[in-house]
PDB file of N, CA and C in Angstrom:
ATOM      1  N   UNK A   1      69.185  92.327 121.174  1.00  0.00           N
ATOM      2  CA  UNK A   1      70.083  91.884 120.126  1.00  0.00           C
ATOM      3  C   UNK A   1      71.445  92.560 120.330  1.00  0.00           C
ATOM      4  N   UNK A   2      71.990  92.162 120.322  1.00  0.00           N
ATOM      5  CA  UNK A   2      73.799  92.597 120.235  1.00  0.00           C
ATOM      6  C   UNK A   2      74.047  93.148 119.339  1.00  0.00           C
ATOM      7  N   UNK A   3      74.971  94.250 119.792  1.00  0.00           N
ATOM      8  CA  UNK A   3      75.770  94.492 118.146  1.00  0.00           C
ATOM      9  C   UNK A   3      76.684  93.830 117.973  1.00  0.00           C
ATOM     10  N   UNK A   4      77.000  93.481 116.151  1.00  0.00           N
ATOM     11  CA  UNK A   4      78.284  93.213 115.813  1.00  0.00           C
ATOM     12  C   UNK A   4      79.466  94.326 115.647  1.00  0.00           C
ATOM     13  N   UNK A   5      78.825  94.808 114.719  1.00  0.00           N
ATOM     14  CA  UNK A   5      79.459  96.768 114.278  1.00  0.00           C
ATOM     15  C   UNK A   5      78.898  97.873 114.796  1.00  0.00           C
ATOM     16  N   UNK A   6      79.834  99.167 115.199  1.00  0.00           N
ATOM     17  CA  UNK A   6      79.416  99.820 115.624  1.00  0.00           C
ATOM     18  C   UNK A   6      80.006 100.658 114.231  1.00  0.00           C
ATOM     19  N   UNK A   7      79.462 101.631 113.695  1.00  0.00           N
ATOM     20  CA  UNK A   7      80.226 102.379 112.232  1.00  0.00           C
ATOM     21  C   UNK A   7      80.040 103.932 112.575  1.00  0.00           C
ATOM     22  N   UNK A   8      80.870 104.811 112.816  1.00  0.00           N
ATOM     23  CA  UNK A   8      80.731 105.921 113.350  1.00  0.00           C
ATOM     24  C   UNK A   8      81.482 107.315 111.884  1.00  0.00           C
ATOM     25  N   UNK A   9      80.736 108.238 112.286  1.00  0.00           N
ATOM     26  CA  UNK A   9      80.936 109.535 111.170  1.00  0.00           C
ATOM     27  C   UNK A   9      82.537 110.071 112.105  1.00  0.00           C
ATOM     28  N   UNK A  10      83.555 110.415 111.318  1.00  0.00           N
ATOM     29  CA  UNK A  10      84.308 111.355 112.144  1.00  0.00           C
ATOM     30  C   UNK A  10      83.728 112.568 111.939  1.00  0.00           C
ATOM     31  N   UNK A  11      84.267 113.549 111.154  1.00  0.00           N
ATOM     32  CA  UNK A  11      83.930 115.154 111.460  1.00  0.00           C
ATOM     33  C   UNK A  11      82.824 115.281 112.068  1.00  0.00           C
ATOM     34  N   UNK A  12      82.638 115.913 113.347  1.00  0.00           N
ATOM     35  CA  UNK A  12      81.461 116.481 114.157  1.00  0.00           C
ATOM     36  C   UNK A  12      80.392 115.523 114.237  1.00  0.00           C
ATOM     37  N   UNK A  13      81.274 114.151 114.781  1.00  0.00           N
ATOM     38  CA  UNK A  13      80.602 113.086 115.084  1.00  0.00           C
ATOM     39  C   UNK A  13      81.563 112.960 116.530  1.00  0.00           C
ATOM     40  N   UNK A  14      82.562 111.918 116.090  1.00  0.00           N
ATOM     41  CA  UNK A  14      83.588 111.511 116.671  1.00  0.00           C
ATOM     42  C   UNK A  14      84.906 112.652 117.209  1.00  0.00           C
ATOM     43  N   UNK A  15      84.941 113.532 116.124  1.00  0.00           N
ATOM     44  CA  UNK A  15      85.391 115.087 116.281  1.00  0.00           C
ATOM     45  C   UNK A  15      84.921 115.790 116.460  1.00  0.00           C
ATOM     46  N   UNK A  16      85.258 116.859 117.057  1.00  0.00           N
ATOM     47  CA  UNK A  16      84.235 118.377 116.727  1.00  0.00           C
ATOM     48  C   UNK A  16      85.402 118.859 116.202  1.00  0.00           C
ATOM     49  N   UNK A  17      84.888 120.165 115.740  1.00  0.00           N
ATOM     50  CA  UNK A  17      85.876 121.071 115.569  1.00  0.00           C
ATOM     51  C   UNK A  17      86.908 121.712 116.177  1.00  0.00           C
ATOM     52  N   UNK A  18      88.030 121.629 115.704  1.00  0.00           N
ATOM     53  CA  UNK A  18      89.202 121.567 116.096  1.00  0.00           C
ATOM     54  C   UNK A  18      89.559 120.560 117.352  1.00  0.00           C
ATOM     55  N   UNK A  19      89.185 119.861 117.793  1.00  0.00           N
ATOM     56  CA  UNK A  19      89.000 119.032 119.275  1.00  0.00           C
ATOM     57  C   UNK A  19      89.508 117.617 119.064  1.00  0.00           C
ATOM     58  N   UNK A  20      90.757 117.153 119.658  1.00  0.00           N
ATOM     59  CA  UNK A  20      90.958 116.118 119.251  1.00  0.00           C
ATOM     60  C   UNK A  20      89.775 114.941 120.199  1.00  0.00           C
ATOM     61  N   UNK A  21      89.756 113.914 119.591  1.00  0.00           N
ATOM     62  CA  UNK A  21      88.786 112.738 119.955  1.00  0.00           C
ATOM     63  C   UNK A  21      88.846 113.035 121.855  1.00  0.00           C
ATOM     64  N   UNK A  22      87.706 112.255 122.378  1.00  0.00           N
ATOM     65  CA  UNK A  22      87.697 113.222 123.624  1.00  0.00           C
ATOM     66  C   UNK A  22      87.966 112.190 124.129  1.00  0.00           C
ATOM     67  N   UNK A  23      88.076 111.404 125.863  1.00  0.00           N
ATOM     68  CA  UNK A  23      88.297 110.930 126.501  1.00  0.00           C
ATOM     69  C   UNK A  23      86.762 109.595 126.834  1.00  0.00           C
ATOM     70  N   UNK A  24      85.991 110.303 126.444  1.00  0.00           N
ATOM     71  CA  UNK A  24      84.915 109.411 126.661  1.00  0.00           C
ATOM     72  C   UNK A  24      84.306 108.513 125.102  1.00  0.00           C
ATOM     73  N   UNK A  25      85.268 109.235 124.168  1.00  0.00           N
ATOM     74  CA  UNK A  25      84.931 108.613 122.926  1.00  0.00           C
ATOM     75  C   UNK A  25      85.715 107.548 122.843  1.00  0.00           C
ATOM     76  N   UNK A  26      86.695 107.605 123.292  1.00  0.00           N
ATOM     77  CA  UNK A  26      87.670 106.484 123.356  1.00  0.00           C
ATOM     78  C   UNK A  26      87.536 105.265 124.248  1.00  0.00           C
ATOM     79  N   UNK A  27      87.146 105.971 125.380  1.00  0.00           N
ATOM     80  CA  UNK A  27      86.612 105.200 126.378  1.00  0.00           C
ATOM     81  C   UNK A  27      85.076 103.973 126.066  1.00  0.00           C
ATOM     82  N   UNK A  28      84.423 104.497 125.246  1.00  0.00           N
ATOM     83  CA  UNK A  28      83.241 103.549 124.681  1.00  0.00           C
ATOM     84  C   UNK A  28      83.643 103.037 123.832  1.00  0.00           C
ATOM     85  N   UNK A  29      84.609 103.458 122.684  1.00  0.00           N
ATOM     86  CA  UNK A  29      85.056 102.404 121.548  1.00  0.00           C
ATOM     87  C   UNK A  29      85.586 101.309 122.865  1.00  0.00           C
ATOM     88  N   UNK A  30      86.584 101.508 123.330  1.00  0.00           N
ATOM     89  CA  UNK A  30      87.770 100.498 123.812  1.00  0.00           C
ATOM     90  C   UNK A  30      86.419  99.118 124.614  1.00  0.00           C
ATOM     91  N   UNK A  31      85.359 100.014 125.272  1.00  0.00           N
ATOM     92  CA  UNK A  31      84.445  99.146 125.794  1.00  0.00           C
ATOM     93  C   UNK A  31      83.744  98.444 124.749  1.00  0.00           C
ATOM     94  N   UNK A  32      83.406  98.449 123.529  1.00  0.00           N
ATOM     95  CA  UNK A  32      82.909  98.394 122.582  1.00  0.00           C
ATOM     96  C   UNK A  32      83.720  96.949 121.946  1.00  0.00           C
ATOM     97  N   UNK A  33      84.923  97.340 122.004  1.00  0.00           N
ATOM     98  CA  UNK A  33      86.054  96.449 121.183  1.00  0.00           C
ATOM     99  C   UNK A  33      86.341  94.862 122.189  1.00  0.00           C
ATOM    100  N   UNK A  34      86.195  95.413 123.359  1.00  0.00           N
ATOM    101  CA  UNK A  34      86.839  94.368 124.267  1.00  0.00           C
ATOM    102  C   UNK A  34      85.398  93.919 124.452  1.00  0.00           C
ATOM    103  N   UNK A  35      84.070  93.862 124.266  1.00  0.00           N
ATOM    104  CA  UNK A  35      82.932  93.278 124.333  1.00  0.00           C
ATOM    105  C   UNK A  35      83.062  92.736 123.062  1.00  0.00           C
ATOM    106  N   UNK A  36      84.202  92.649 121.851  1.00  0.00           N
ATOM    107  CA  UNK A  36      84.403  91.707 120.964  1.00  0.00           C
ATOM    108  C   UNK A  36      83.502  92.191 119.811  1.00  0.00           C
ATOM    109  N   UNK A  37      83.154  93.885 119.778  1.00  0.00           N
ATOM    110  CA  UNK A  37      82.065  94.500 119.192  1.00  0.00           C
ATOM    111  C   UNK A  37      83.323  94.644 117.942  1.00  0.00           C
ATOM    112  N   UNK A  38      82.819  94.630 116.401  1.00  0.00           N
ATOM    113  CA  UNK A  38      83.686  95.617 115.685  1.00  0.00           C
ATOM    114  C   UNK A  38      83.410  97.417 115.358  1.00  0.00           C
ATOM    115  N   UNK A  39      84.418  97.873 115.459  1.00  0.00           N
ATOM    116  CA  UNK A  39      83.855  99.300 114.973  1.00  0.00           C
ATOM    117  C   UNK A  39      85.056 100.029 114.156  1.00  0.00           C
ATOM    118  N   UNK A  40      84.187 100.443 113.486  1.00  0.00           N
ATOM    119  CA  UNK A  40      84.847 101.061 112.120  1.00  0.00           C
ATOM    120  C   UNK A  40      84.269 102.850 111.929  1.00  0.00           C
ATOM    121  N   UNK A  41      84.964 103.231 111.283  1.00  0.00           N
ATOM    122  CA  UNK A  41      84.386 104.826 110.881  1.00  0.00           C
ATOM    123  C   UNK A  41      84.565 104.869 109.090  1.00  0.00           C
ATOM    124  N   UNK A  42      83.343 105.477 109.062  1.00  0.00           N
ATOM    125  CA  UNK A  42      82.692 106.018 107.434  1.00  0.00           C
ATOM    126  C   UNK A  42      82.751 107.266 107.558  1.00  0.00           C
ATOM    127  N   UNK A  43      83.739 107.822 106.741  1.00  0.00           N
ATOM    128  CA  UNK A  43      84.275 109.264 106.301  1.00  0.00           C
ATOM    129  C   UNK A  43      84.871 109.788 104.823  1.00  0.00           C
ATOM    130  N   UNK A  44      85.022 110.834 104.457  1.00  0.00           N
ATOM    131  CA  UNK A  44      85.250 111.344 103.277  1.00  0.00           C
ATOM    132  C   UNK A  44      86.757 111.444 103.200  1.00  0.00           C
ATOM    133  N   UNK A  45      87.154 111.042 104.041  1.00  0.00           N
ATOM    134  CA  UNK A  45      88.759 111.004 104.213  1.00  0.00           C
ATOM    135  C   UNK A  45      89.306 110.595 104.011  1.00  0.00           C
ATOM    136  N   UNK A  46      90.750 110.433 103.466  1.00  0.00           N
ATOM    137  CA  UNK A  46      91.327 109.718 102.742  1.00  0.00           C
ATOM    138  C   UNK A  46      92.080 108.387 103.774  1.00  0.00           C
ATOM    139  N   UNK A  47      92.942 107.637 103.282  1.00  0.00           N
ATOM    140  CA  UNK A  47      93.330 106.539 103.654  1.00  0.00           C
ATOM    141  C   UNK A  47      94.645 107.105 104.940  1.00  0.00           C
ATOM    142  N   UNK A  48      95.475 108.271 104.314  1.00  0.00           N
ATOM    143  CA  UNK A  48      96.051 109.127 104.946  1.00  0.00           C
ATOM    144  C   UNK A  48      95.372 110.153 106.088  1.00  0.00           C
ATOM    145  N   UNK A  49      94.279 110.234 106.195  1.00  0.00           N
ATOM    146  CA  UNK A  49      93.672 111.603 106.824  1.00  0.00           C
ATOM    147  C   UNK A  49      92.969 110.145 108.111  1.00  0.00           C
ATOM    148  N   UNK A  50      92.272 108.931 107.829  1.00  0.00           N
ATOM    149  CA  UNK A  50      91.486 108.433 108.589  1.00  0.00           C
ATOM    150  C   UNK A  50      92.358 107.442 109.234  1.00  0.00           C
ATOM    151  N   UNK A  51      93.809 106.944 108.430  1.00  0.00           N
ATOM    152  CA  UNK A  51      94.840 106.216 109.359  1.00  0.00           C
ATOM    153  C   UNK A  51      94.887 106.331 110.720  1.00  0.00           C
ATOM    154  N   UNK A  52      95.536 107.725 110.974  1.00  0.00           N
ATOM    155  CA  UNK A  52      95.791 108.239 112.400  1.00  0.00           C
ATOM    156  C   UNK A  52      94.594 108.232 113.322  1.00  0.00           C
ATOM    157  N   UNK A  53      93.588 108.561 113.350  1.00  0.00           N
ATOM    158  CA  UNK A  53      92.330 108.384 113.801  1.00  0.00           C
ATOM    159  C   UNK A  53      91.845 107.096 114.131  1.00  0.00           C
ATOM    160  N   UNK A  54      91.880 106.202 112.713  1.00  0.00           N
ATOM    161  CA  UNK A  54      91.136 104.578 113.090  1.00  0.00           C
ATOM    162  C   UNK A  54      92.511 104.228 114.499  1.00  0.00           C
ATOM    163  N   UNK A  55      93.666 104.689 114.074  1.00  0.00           N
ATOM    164  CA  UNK A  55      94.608 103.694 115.172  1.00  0.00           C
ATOM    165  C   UNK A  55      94.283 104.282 116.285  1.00  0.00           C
ATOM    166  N   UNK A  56      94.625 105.980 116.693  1.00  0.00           N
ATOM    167  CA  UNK A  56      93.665 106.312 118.051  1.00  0.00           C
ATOM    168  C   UNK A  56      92.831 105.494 118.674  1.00  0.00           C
ATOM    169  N   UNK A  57      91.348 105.285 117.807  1.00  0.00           N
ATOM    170  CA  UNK A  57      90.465 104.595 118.374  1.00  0.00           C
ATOM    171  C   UNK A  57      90.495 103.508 118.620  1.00  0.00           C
ATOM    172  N   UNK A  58      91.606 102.685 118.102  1.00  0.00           N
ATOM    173  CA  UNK A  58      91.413 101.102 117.797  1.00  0.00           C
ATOM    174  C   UNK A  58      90.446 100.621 117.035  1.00  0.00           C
ATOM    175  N   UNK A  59      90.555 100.880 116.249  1.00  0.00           N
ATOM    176  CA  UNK A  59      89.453 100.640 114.988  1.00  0.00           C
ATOM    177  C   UNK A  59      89.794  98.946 114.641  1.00  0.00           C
ATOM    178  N   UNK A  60      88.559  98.482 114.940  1.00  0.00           N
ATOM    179  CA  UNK A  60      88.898  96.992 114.690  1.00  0.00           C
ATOM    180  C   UNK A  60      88.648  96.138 113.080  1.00  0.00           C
ATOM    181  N   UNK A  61      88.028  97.125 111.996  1.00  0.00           N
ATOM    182  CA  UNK A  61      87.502  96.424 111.128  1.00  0.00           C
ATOM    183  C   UNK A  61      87.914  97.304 109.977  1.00  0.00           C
ATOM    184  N   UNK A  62      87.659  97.143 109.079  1.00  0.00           N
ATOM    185  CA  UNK A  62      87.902  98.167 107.998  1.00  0.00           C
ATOM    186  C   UNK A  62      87.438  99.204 107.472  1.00  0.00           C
ATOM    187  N   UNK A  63      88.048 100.250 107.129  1.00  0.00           N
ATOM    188  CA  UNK A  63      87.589 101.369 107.111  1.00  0.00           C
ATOM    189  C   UNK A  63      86.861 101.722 105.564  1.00  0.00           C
ATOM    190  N   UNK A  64      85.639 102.741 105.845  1.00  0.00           N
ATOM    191  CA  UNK A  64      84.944 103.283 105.184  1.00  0.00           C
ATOM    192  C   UNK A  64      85.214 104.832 104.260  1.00  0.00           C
ATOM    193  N   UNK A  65      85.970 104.960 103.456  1.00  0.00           N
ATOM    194  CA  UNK A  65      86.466 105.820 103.094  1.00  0.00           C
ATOM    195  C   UNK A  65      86.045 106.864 101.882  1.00  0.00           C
ATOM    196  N   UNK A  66      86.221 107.795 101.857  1.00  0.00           N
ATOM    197  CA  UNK A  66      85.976 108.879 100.273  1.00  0.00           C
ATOM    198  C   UNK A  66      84.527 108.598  99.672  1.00  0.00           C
ATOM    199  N   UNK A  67      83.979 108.842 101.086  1.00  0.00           N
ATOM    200  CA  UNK A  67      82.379 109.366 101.095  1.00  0.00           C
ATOM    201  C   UNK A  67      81.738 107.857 100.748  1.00  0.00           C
ATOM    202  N   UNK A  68      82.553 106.655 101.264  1.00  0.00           N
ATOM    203  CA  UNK A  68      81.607 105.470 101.108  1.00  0.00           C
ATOM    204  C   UNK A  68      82.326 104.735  99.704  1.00  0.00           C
ATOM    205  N   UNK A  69      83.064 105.300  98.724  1.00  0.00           N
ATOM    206  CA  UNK A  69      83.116 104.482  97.525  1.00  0.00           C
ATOM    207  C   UNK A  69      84.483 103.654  97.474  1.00  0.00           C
ATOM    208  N   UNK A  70      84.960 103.734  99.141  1.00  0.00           N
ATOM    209  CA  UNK A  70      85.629 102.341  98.788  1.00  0.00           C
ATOM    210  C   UNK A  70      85.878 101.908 100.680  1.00  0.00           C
ATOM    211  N   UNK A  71      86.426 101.181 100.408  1.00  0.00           N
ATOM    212  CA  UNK A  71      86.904 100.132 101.904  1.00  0.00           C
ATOM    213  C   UNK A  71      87.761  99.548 101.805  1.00  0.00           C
ATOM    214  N   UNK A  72      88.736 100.456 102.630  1.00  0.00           N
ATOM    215  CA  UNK A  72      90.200 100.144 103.455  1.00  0.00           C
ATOM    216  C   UNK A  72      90.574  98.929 104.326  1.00  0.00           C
ATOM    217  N   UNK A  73      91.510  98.187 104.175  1.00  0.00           N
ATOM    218  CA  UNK A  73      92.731  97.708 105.402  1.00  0.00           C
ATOM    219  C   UNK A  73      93.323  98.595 105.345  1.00  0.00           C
ATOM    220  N   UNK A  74      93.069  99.410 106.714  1.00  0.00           N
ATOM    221  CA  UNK A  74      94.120 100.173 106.738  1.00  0.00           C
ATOM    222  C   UNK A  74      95.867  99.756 107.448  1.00  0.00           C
ATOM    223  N   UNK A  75      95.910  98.766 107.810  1.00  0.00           N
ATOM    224  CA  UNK A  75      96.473  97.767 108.249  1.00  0.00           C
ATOM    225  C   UNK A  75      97.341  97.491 107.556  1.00  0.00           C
ATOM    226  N   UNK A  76      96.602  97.006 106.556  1.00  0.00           N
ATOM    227  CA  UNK A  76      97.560  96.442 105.014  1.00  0.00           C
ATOM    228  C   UNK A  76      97.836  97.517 104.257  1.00  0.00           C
ATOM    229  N   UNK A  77      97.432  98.572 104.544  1.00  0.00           N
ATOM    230  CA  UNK A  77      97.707  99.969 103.525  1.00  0.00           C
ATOM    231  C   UNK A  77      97.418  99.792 102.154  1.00  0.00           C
ATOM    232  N   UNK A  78      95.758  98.838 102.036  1.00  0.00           N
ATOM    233  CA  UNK A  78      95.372  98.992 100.738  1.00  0.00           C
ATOM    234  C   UNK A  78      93.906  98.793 100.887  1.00  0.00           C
ATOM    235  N   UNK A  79      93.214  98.750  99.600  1.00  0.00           N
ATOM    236  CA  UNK A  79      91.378  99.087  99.373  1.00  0.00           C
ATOM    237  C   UNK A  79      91.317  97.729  99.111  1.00  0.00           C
ATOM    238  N   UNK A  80      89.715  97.281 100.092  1.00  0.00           N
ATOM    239  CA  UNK A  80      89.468  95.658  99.751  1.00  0.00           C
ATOM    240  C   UNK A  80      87.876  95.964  98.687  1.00  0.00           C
ATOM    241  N   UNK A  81      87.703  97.002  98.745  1.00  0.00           N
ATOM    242  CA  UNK A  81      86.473  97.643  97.460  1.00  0.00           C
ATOM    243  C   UNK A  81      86.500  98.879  97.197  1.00  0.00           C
ATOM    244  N   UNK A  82      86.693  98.617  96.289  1.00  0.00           N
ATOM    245  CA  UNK A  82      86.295 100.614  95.340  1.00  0.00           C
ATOM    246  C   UNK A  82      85.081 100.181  94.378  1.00  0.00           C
ATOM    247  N   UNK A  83      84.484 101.318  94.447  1.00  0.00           N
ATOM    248  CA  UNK A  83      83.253 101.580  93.297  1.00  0.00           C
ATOM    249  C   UNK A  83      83.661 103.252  92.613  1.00  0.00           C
ATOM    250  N   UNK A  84      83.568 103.185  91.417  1.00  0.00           N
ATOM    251  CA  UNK A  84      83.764 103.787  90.957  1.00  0.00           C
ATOM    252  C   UNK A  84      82.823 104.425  89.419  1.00  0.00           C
ATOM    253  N   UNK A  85      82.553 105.962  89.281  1.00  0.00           N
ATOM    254  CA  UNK A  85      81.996 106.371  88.170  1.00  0.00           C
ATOM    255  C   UNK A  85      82.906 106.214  86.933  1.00  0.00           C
ATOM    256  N   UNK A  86      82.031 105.603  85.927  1.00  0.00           N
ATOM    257  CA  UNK A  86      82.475 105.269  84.892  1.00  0.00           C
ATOM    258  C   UNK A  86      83.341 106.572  84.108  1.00  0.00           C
ATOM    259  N   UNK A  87      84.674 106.936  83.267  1.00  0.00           N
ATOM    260  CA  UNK A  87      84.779 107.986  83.033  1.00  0.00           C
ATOM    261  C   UNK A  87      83.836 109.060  82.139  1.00  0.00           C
ATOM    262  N   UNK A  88      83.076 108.863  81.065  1.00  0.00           N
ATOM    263  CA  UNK A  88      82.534 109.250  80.375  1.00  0.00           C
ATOM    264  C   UNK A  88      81.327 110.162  81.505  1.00  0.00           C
ATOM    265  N   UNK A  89      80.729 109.397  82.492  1.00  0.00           N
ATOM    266  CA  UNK A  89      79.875 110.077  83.446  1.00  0.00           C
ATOM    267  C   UNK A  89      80.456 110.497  84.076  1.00  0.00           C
ATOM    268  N   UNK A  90      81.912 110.431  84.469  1.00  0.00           N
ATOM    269  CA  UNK A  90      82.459 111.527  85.548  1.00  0.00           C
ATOM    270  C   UNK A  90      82.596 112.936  84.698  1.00  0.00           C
ATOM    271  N   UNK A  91      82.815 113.076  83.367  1.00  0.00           N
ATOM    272  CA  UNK A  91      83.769 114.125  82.685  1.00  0.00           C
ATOM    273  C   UNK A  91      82.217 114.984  82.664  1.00  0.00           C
ATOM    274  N   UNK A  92      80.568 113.887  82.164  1.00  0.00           N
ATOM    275  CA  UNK A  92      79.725 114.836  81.735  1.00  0.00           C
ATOM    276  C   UNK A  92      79.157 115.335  83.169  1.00  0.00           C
ATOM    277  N   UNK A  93      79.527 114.914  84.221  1.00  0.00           N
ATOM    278  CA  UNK A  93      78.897 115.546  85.372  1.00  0.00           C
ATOM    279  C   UNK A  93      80.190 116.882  86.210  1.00  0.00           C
ATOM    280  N   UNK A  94      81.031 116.150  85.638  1.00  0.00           N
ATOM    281  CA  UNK A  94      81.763 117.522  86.142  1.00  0.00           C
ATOM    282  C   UNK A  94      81.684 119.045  85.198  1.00  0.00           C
ATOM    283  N   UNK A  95      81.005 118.607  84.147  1.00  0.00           N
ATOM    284  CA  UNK A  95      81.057 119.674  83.108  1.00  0.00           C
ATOM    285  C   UNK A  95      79.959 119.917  83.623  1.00  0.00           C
ATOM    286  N   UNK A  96      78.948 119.771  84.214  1.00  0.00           N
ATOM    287  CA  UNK A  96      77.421 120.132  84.531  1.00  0.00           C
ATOM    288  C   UNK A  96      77.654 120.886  85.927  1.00  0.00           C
ATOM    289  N   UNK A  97      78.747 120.426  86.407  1.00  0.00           N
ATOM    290  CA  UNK A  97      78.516 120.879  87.997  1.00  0.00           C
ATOM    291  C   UNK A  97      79.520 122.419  87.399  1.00  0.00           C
ATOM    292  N   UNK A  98      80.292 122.387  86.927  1.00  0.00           N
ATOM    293  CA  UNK A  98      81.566 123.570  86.281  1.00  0.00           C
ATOM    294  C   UNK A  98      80.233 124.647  86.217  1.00  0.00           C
ATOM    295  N   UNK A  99      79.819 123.709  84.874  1.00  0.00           N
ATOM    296  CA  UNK A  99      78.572 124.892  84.272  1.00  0.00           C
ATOM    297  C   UNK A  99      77.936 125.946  85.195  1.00  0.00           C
ATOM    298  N   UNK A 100      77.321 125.436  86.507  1.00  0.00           N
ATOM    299  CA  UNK A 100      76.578 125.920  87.304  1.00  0.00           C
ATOM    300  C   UNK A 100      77.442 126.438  88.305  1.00  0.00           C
ATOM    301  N   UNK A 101      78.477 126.644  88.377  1.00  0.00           N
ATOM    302  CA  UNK A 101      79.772 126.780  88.846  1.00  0.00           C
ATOM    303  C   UNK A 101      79.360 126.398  90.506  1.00  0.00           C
ATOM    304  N   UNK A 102      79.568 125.176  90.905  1.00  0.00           N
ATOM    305  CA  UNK A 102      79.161 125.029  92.199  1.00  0.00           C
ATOM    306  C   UNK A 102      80.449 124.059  92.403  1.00  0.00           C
ATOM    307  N   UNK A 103      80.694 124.151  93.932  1.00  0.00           N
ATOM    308  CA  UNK A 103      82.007 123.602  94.191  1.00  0.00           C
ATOM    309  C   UNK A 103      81.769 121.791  93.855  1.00  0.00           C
ATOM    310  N   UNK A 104      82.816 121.100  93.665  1.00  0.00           N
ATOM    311  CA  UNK A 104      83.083 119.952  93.578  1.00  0.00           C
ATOM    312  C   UNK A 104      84.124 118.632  93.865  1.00  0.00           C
ATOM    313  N   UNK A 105      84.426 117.950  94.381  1.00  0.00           N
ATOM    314  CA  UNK A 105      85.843 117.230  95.243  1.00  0.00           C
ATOM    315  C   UNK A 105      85.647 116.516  94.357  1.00  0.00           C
ATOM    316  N   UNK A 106      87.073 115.915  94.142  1.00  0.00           N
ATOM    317  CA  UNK A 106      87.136 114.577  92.897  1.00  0.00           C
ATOM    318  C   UNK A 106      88.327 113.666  93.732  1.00  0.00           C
ATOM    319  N   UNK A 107      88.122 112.540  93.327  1.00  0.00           N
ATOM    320  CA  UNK A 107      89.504 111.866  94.013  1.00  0.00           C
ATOM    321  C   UNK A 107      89.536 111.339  92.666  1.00  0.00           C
ATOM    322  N   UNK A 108      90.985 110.665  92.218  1.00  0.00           N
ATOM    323  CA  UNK A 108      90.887 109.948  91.396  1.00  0.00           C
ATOM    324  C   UNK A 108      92.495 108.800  92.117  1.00  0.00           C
TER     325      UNK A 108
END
């Protein structure tokens, strides 16, 4: 069976640490793309942080962004889906996570 998508993790997937994208990562996307494959990356990163990266790679499809809860053109420099926690459950889960004082990222 063929692939259509290939969907790849950046941090210490596609990156390592401190290491920019390597020569052979690029080298399988580009083979990937020109076999008419799409590939995209799913990351916690913002629209700003995964820009520079999807264009590196040639990222052919849209991007997967802020841990999955939405999807980028990054192209068009806008979101074609966001999902989002309702506010009332964001305020009582951040007061739960405070409580237990454990770290927490919020985008809004």
């Amino acid at each position: 069976m063929p692939y259509r998508l290939v969907v790849a993790d950046v941090d210490g997937t596609l990156l390592g640490e401190g290491r920019p994208i390597s020569p052979a990562v690029l080298d399988a996307v580009g083979r990937l793309t020109e076999r008419g494959v799409y590939f995209t990356v799913a990351t916690g990163r913002t629209p700003e942080g995964a820009g520079p990266i999807c264009r590196q790679l040639g990222a052919n499809a849209p991007a997967i962004l802020y841990q999955g809860t939405e999807i980028w053109d990054l192209d068009a420099g806008r979101p074609i889906y966001r999902s989002a926690i309702p506010l009332a459950c964001a305020r009582e889960f951040i007061a739960t996570v405070a409580a237990r004082d454990l770290h927490l990222n919020v985008y809004l």
